[in-house]
C-alpha atoms as a PDB file:
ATOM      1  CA  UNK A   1     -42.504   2.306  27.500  1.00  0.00           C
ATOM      2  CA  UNK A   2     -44.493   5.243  28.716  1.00  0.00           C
ATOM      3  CA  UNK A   3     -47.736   6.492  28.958  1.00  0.00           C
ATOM      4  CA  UNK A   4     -48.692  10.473  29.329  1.00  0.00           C
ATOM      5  CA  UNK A   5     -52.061  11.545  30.117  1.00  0.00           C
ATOM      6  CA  UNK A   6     -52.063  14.455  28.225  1.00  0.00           C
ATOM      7  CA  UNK A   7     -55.718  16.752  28.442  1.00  0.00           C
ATOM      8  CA  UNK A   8     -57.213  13.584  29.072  1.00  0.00           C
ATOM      9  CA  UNK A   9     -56.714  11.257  26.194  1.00  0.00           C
ATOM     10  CA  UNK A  10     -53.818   8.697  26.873  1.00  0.00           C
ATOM     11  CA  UNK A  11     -50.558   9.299  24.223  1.00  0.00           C
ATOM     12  CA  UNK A  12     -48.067   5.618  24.405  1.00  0.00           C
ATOM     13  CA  UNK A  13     -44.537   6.491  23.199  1.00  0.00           C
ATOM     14  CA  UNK A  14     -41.444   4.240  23.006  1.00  0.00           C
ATOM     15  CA  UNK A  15     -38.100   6.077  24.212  1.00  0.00           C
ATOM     16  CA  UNK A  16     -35.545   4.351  21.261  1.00  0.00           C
ATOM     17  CA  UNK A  17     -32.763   6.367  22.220  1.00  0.00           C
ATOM     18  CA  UNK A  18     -31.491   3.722  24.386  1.00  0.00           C
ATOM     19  CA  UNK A  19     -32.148   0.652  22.309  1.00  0.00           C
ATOM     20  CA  UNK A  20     -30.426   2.857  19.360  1.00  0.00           C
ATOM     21  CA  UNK A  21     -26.792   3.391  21.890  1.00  0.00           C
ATOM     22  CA  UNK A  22     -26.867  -0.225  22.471  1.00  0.00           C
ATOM     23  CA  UNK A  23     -27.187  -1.420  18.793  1.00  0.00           C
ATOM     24  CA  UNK A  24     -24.457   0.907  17.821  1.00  0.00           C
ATOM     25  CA  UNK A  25     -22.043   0.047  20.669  1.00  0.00           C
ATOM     26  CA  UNK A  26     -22.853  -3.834  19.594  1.00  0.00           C
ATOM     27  CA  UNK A  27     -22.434  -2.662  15.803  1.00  0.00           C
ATOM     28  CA  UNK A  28     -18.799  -1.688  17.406  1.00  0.00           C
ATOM     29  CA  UNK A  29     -18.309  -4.354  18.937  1.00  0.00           C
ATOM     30  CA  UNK A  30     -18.883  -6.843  15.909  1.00  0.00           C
ATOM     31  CA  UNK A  31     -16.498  -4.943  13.693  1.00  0.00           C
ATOM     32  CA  UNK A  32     -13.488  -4.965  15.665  1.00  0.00           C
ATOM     33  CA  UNK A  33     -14.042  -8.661  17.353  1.00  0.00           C
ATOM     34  CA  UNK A  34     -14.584  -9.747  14.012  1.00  0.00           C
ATOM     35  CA  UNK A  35     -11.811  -8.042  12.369  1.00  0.00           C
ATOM     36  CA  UNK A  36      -9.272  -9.603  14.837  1.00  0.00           C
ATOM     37  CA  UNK A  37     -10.896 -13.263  14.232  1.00  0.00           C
ATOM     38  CA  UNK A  38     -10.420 -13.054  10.472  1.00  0.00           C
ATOM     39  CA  UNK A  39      -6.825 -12.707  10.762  1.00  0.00           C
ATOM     40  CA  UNK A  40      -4.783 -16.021   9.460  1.00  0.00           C
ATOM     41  CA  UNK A  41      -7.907 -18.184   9.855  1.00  0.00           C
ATOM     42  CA  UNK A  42      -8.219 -19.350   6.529  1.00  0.00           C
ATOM     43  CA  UNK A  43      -6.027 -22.536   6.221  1.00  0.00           C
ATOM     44  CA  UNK A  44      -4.500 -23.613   3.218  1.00  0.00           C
ATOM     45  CA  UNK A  45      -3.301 -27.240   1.616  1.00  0.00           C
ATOM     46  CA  UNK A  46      -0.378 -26.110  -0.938  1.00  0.00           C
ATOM     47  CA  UNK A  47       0.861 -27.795  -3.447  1.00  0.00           C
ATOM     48  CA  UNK A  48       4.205 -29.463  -2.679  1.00  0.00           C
ATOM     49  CA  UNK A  49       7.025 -29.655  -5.373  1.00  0.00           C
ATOM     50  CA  UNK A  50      10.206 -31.629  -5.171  1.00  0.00           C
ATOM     51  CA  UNK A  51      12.031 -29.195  -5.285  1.00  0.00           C
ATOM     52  CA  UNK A  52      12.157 -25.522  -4.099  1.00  0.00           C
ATOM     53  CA  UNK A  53      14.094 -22.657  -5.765  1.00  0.00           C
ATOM     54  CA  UNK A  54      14.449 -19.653  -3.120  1.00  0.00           C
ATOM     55  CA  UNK A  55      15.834 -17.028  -5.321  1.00  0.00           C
ATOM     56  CA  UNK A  56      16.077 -13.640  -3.431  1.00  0.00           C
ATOM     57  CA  UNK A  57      14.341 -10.643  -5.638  1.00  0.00           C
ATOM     58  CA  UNK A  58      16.784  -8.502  -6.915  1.00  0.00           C
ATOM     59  CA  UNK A  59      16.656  -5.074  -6.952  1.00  0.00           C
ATOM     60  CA  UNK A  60      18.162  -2.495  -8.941  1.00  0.00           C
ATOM     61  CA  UNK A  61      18.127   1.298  -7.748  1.00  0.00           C
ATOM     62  CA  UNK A  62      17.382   4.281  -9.888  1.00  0.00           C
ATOM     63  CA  UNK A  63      18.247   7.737  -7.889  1.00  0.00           C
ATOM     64  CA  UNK A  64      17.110  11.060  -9.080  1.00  0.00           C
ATOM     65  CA  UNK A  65      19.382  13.702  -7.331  1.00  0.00           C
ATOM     66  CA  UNK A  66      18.602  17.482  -6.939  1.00  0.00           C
ATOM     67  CA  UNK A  67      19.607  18.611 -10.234  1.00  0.00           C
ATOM     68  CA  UNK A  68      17.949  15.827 -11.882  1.00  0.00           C
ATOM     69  CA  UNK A  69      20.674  13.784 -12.635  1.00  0.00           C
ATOM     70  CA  UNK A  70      20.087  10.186 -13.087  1.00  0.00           C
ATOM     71  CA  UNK A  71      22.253   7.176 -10.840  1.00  0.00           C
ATOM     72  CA  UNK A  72      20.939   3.625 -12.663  1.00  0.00           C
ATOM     73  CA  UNK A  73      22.712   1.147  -9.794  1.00  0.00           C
ATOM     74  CA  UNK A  74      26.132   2.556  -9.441  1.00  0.00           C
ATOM     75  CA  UNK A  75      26.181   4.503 -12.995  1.00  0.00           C
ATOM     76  CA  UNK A  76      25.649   7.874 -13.588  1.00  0.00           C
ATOM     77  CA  UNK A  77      23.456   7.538 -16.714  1.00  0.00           C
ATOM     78  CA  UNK A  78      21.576   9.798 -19.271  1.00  0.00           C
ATOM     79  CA  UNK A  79      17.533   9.543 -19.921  1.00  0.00           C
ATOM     80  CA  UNK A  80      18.807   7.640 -23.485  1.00  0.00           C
ATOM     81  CA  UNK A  81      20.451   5.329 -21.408  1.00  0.00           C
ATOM     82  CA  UNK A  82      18.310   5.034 -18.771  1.00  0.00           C
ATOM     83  CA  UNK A  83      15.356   3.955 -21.283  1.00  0.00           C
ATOM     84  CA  UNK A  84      17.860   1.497 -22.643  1.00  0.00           C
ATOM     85  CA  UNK A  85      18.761  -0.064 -19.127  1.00  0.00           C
ATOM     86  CA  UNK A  86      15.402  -0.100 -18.566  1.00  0.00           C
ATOM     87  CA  UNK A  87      14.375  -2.192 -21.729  1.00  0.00           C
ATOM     88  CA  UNK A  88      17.591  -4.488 -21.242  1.00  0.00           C
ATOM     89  CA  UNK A  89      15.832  -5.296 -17.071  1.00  0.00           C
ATOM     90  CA  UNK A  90      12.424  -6.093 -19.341  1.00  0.00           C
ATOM     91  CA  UNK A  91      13.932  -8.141 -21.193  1.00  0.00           C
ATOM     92  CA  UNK A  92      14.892 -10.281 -18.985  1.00  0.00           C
ATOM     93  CA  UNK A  93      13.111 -13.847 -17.685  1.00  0.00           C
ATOM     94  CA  UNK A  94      12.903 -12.199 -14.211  1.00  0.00           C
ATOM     95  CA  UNK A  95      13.627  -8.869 -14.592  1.00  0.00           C
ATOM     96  CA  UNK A  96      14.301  -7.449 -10.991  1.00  0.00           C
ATOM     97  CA  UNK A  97      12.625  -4.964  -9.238  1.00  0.00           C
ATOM     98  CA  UNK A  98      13.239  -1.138  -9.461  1.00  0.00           C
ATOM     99  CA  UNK A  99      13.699   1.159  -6.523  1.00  0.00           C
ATOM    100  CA  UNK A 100      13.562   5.004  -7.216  1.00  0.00           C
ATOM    101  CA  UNK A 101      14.986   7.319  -5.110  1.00  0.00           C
ATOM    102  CA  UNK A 102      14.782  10.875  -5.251  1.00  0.00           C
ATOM    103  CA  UNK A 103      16.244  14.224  -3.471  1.00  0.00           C
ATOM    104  CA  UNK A 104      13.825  16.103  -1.187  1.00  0.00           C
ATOM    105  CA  UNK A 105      14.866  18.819  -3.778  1.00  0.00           C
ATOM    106  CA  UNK A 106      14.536  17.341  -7.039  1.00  0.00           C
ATOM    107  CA  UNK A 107      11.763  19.112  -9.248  1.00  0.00           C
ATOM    108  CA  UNK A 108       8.598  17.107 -10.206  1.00  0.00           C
ATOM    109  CA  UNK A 109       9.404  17.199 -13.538  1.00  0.00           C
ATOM    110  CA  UNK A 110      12.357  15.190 -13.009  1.00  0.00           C
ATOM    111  CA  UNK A 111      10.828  12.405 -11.313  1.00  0.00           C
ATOM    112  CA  UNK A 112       7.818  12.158 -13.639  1.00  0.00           C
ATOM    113  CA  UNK A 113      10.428  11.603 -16.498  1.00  0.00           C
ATOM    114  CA  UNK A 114      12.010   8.927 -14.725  1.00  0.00           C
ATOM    115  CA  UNK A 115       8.956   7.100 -14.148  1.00  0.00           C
ATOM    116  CA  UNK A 116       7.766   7.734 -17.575  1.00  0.00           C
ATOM    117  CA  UNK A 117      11.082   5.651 -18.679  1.00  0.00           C
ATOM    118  CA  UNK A 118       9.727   2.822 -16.207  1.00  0.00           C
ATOM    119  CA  UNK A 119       6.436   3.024 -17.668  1.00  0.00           C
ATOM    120  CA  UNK A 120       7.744   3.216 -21.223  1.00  0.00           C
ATOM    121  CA  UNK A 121      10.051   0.255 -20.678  1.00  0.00           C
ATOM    122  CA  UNK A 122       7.219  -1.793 -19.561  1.00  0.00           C
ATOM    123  CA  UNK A 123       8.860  -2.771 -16.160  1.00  0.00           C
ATOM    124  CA  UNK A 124       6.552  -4.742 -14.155  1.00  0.00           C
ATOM    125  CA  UNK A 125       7.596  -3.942 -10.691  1.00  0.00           C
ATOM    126  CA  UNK A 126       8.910  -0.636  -9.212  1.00  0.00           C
ATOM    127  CA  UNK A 127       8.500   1.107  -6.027  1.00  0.00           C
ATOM    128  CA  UNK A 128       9.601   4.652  -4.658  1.00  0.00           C
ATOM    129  CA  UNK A 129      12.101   4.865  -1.669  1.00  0.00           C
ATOM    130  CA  UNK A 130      10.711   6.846   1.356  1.00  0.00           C
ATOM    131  CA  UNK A 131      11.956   7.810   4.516  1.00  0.00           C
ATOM    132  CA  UNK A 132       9.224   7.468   7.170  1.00  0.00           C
ATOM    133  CA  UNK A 133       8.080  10.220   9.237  1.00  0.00           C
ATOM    134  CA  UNK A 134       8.141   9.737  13.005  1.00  0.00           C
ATOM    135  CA  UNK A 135       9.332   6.583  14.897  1.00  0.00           C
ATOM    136  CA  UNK A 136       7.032   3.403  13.393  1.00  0.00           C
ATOM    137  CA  UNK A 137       4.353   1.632  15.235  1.00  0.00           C
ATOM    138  CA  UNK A 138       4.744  -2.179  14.439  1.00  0.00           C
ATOM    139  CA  UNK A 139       1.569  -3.766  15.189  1.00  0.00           C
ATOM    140  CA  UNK A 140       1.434  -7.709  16.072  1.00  0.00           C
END
């Protein structure tokens, strides 16, 4: 607190620069601290069953290459097939998951219509196939 004689009448100002820094670097503080503490802290009681089935996912892989040809697993297919071995995957009790994987080159167009067939076949879980960019940063 200060206090400026100023032509003689006495002016009292608070500086709240400082108390402003401190409440952000606090404000910091609490976010990341907090953030960290979250992480696997809430406990669980599961259900037990007699008996477990561990069934790996599978996964079937749909590449589009550069000319827009269509690979459904190891079969070169058409789009009528495709949307075909796409409903037959729906169909199923578990129908597995599909990957799509497309050329660097292919055209747009060519991977919207594939994923239009996933849509249209009402597949419940796909995912695109990526290559990452640099070297990956794994954090703990």
């Amino acid at each position: 607190m200060a206090a400026k004689v100023n032509g003689g009448g006495v002016v009292a100002e608070i500086n709240v620069t400082p108390f402003v820094d401190i409440v952000l670097v606090l404000l910091i503080i609490f976010m990341v601290t907090s953030s960290q503490l979250s992480a696997g802290v809430m406990e669980l009681d599961l259900p037990q069953a007699s008996e477990v089935e561990a069934k790996p996912a599978e996964v079937v892989q749909l590449v589009v290459n550069e000319g827009g040809a269509l690979t459904f697993g190891d079969e070169r297919v058409s789009a009528d097939q495709l949307a075909d071995r796409l409903a037959e995957l729906s169909a199923r009790p578990h129908p597995p998951s599909v990957v799509v994987a497309a050329d660097r080159g292919t055209t747009y167009q060519a991977l919207v219509q594939a994923l239009d067939a996933i849509k249209a076949a009402e597949v419940s879980s796909f995912a695109l196939e990526l290559e990452p960019l640099g070297p990956r940063k794994v954090q703990p």
